[in-house]
PDB file of N, CA and C in Angstrom:
ATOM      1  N   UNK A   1      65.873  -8.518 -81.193  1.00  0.00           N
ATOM      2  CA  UNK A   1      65.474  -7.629 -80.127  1.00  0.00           C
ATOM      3  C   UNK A   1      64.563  -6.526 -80.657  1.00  0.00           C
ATOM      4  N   UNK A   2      64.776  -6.006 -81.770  1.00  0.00           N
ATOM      5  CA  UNK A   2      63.977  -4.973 -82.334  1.00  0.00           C
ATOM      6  C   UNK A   2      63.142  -5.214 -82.838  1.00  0.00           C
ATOM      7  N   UNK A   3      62.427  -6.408 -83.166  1.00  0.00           N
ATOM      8  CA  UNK A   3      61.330  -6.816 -83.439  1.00  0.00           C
ATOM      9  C   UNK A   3      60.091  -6.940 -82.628  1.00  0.00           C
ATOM     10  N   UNK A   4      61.054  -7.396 -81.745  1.00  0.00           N
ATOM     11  CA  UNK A   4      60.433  -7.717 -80.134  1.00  0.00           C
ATOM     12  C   UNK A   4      59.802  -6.555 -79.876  1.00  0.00           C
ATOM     13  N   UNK A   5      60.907  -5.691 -79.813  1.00  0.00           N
ATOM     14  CA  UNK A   5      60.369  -4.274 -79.086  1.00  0.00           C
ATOM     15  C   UNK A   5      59.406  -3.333 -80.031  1.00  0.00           C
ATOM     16  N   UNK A   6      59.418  -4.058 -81.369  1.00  0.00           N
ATOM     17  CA  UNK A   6      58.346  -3.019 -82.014  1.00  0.00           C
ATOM     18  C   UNK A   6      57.102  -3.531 -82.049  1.00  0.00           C
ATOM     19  N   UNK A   7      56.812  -5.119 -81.519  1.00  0.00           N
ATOM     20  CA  UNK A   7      55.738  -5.866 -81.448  1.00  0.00           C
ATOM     21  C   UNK A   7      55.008  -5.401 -79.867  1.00  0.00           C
ATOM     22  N   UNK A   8      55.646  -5.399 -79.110  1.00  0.00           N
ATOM     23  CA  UNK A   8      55.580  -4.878 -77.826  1.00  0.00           C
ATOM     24  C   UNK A   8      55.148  -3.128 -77.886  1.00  0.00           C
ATOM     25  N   UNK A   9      55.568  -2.200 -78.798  1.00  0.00           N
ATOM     26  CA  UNK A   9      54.758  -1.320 -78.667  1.00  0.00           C
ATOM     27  C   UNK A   9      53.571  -1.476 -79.900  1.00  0.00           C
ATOM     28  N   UNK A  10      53.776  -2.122 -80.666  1.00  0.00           N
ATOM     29  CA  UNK A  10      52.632  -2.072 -81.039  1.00  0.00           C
ATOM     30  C   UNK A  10      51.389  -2.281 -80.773  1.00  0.00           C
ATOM     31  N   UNK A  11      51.481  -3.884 -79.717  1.00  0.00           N
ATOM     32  CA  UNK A  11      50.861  -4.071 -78.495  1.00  0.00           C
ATOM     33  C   UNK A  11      50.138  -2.734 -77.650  1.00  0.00           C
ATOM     34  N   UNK A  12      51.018  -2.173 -77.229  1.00  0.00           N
ATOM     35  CA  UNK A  12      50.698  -1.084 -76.060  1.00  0.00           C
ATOM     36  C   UNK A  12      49.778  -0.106 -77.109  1.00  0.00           C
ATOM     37  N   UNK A  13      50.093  -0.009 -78.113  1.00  0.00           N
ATOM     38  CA  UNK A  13      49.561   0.813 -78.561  1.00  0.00           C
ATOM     39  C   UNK A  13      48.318   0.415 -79.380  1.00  0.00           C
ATOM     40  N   UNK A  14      47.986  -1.122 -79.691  1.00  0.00           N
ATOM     41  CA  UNK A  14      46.547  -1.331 -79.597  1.00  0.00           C
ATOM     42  C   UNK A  14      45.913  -1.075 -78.061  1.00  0.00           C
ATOM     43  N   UNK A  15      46.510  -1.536 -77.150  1.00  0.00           N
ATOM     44  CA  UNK A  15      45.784  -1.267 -75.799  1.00  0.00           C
ATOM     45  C   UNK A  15      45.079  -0.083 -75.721  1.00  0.00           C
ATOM     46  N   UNK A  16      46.200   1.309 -75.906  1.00  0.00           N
ATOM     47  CA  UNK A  16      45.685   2.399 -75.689  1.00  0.00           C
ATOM     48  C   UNK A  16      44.905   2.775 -75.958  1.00  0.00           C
ATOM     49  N   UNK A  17      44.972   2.496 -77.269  1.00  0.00           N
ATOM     50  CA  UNK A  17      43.345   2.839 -78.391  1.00  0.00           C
ATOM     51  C   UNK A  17      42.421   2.214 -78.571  1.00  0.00           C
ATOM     52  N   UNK A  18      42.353   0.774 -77.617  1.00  0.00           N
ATOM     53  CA  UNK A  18      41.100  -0.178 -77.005  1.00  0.00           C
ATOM     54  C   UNK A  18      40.939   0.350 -76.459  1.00  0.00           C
ATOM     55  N   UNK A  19      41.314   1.004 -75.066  1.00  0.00           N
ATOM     56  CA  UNK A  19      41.386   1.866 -73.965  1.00  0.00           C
ATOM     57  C   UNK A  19      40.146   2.708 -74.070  1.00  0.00           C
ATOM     58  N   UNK A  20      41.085   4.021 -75.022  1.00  0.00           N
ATOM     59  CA  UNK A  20      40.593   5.249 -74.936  1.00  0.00           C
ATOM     60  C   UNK A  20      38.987   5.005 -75.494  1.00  0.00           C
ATOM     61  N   UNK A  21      38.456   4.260 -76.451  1.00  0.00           N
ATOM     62  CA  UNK A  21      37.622   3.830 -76.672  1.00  0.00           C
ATOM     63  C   UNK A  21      36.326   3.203 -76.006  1.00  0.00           C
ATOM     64  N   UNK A  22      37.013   2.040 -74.933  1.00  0.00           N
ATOM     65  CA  UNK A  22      36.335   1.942 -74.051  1.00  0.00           C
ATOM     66  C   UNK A  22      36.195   2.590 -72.442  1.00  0.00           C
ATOM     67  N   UNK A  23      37.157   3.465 -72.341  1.00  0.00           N
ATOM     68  CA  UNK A  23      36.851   4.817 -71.675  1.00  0.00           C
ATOM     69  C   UNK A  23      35.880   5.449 -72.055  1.00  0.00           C
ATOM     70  N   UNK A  24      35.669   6.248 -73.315  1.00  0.00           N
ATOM     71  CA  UNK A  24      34.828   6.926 -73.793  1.00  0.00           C
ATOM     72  C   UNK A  24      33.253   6.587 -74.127  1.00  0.00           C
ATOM     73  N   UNK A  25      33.212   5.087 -74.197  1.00  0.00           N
ATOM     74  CA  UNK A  25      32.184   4.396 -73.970  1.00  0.00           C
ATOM     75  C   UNK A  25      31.433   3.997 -72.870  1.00  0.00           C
ATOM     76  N   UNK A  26      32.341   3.815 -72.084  1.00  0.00           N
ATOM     77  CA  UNK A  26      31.563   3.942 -70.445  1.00  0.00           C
ATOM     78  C   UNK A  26      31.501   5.368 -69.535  1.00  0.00           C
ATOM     79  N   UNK A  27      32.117   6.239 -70.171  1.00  0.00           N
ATOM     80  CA  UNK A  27      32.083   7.724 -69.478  1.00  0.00           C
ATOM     81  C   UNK A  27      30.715   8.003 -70.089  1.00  0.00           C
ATOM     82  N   UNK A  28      30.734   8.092 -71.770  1.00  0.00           N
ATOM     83  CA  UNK A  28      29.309   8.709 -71.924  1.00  0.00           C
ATOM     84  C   UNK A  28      27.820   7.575 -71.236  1.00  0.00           C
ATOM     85  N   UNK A  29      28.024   6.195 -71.361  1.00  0.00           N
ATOM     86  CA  UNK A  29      26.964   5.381 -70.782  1.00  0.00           C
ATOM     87  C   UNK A  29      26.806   5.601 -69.237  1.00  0.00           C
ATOM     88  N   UNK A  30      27.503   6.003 -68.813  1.00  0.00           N
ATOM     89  CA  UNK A  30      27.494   5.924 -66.868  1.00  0.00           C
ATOM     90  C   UNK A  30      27.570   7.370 -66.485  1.00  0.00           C
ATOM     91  N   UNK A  31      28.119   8.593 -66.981  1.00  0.00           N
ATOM     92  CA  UNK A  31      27.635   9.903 -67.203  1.00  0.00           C
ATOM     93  C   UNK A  31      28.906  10.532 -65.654  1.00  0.00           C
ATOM     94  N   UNK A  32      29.804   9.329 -65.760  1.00  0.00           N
ATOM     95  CA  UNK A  32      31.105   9.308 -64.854  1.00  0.00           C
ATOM     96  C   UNK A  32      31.974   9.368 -65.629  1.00  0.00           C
ATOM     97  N   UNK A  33      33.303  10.194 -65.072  1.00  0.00           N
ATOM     98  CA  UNK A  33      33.999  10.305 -64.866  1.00  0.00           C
ATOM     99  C   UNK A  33      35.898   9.048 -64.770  1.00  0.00           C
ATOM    100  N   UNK A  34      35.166   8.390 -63.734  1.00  0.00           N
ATOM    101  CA  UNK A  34      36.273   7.661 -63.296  1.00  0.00           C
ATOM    102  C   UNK A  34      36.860   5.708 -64.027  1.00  0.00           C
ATOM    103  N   UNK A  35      35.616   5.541 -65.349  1.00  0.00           N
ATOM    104  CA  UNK A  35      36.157   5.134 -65.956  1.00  0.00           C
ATOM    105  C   UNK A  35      37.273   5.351 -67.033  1.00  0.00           C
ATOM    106  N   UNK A  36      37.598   6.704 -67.384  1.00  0.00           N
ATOM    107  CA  UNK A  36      38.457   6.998 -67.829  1.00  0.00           C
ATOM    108  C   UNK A  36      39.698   6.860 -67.304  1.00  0.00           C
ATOM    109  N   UNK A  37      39.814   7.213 -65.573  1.00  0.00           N
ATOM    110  CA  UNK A  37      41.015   7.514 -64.281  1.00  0.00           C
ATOM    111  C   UNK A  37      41.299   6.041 -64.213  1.00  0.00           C
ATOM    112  N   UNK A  38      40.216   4.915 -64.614  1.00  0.00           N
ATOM    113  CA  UNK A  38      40.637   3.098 -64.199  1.00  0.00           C
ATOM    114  C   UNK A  38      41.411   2.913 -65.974  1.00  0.00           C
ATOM    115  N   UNK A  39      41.165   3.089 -67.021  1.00  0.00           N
ATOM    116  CA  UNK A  39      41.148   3.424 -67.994  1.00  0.00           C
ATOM    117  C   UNK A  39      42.527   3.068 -68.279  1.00  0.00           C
ATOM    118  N   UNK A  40      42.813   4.569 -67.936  1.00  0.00           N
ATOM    119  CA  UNK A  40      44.396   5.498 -68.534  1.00  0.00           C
ATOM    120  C   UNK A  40      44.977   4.601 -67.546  1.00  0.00           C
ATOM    121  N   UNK A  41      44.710   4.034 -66.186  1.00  0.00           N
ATOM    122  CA  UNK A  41      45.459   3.438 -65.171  1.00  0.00           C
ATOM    123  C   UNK A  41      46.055   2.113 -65.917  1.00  0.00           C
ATOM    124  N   UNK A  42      45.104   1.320 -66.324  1.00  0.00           N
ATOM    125  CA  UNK A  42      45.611  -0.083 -66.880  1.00  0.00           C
ATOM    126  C   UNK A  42      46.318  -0.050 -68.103  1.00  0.00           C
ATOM    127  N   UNK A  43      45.933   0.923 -68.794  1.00  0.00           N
ATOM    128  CA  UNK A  43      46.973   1.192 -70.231  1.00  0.00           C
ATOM    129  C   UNK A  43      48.224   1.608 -69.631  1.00  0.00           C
ATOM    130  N   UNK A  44      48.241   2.631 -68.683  1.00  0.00           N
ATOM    131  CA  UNK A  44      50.259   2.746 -68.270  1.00  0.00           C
ATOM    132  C   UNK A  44      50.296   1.506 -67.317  1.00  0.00           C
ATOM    133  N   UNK A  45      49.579   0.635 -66.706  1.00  0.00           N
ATOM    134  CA  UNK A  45      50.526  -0.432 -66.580  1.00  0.00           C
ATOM    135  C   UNK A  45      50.623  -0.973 -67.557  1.00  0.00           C
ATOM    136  N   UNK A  46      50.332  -1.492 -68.673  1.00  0.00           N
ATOM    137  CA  UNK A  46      50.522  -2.271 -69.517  1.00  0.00           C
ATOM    138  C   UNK A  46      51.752  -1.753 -70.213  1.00  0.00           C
ATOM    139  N   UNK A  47      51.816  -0.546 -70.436  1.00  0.00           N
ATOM    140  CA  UNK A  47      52.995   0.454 -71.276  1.00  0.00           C
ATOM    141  C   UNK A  47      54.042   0.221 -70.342  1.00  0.00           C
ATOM    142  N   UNK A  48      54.113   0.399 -68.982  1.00  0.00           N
ATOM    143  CA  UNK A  48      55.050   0.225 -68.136  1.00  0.00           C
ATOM    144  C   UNK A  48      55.997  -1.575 -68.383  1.00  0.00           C
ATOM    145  N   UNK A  49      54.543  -2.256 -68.066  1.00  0.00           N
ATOM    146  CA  UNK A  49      55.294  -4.094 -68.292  1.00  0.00           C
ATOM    147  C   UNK A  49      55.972  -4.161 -69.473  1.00  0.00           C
ATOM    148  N   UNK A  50      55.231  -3.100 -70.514  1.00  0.00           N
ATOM    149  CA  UNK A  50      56.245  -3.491 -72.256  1.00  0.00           C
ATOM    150  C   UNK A  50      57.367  -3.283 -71.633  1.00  0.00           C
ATOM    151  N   UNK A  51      57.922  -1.758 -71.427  1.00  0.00           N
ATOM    152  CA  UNK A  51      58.990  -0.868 -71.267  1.00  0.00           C
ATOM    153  C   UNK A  51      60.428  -1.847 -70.561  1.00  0.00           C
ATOM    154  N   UNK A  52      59.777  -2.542 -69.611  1.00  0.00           N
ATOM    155  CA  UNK A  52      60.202  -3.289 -68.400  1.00  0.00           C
ATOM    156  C   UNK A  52      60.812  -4.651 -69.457  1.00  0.00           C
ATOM    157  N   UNK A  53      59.460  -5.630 -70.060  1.00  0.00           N
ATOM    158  CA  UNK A  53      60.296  -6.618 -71.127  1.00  0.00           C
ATOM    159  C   UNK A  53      61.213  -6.275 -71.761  1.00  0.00           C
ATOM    160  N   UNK A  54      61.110  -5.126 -72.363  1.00  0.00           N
ATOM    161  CA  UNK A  54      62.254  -4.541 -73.567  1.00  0.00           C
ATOM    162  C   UNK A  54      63.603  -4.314 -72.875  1.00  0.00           C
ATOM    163  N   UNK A  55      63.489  -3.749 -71.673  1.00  0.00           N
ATOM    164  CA  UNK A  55      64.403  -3.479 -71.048  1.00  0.00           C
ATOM    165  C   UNK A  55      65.553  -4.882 -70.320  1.00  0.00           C
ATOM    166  N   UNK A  56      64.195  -5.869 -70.133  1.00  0.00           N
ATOM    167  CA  UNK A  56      65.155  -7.430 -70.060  1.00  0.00           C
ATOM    168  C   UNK A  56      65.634  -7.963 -71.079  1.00  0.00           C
ATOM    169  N   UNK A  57      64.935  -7.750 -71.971  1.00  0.00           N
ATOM    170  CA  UNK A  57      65.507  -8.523 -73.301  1.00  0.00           C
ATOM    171  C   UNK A  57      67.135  -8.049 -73.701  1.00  0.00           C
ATOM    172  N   UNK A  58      66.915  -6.428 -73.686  1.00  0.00           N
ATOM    173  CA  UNK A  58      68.030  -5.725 -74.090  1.00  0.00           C
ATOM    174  C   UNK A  58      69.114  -6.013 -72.803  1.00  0.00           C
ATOM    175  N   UNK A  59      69.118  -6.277 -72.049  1.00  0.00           N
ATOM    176  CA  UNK A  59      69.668  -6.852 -71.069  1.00  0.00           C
ATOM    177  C   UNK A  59      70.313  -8.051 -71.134  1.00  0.00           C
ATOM    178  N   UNK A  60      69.873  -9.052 -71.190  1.00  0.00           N
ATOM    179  CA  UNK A  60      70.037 -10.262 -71.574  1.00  0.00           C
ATOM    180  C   UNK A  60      70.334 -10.551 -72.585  1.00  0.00           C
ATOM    181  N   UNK A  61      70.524  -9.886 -73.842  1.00  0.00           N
ATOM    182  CA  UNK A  61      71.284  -9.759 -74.942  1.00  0.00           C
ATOM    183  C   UNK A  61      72.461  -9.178 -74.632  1.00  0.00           C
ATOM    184  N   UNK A  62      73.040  -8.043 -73.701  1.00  0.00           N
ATOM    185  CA  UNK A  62      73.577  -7.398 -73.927  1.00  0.00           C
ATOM    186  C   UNK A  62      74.628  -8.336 -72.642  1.00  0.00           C
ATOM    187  N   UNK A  63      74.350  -9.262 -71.816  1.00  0.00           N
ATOM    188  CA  UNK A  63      75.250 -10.236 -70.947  1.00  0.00           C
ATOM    189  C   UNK A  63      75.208 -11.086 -71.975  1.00  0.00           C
ATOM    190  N   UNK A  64      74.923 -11.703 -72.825  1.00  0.00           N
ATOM    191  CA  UNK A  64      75.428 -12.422 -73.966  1.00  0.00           C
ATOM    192  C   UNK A  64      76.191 -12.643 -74.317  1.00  0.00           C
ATOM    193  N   UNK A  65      76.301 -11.103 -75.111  1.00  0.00           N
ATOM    194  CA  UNK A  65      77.336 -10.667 -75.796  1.00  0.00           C
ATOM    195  C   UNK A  65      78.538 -10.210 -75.142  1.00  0.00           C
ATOM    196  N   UNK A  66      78.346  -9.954 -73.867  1.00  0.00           N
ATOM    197  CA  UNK A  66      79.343  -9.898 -73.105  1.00  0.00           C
ATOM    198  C   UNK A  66      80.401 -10.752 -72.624  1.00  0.00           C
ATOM    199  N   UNK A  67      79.475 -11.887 -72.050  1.00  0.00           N
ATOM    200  CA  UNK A  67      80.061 -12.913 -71.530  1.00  0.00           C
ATOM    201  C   UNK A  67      80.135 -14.262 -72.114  1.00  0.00           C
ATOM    202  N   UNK A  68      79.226 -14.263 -73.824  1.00  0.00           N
ATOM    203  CA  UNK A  68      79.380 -15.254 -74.195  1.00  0.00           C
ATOM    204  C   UNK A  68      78.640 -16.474 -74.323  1.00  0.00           C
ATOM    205  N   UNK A  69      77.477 -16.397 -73.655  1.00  0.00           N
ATOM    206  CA  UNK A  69      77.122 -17.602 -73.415  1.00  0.00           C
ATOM    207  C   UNK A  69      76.703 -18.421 -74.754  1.00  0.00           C
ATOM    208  N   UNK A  70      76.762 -19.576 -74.665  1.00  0.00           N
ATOM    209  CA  UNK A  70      76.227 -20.278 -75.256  1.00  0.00           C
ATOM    210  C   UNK A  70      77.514 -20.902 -76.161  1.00  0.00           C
ATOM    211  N   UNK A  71      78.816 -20.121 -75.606  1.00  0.00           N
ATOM    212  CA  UNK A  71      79.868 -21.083 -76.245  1.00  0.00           C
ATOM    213  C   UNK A  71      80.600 -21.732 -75.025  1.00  0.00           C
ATOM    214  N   UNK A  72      81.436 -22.591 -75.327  1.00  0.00           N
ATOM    215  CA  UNK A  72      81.877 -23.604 -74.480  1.00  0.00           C
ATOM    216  C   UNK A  72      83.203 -23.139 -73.849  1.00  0.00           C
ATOM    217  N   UNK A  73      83.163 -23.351 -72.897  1.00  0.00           N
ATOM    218  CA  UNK A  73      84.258 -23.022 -71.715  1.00  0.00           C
ATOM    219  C   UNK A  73      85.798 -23.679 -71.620  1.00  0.00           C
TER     220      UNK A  73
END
């Protein structure tokens, strides 16, 4: 699980800094503004979907271990 979840932010956290990059690349080329506002938008969804996997995984590990599965009845 903790692998998972450190691959998953590591993920998010190349995004961000693809992101901010290509934010900053189309703000100064287009002399706007609101590629940054589409920008920062798709990096927190993406941060959001990690947050959300991690949160199933740890989930689904955690009925596992609860209930067992995967041994015989």
């Amino acid at each position: 699980m903790s692998i998972r979840a450190a691959n998953t932010f590591s993920l998010n956290d190349l995004a961000a800094n693809l992101g901010i990059v290509v934010a900053g690349g189309l703000v100064a080329w287009l002399g706007a503004n609101w590629p940054d506002l589409l920008v920062g938008a798709v990096v927190a969804g993406i941060a959001a979907w990690g947050g959300i996997e991690i949160l199933r995984d740890a989930h689904g590990e955690q009925h596992n271990a609860v209930h067992g599965a995967g041994t015989p009845s």
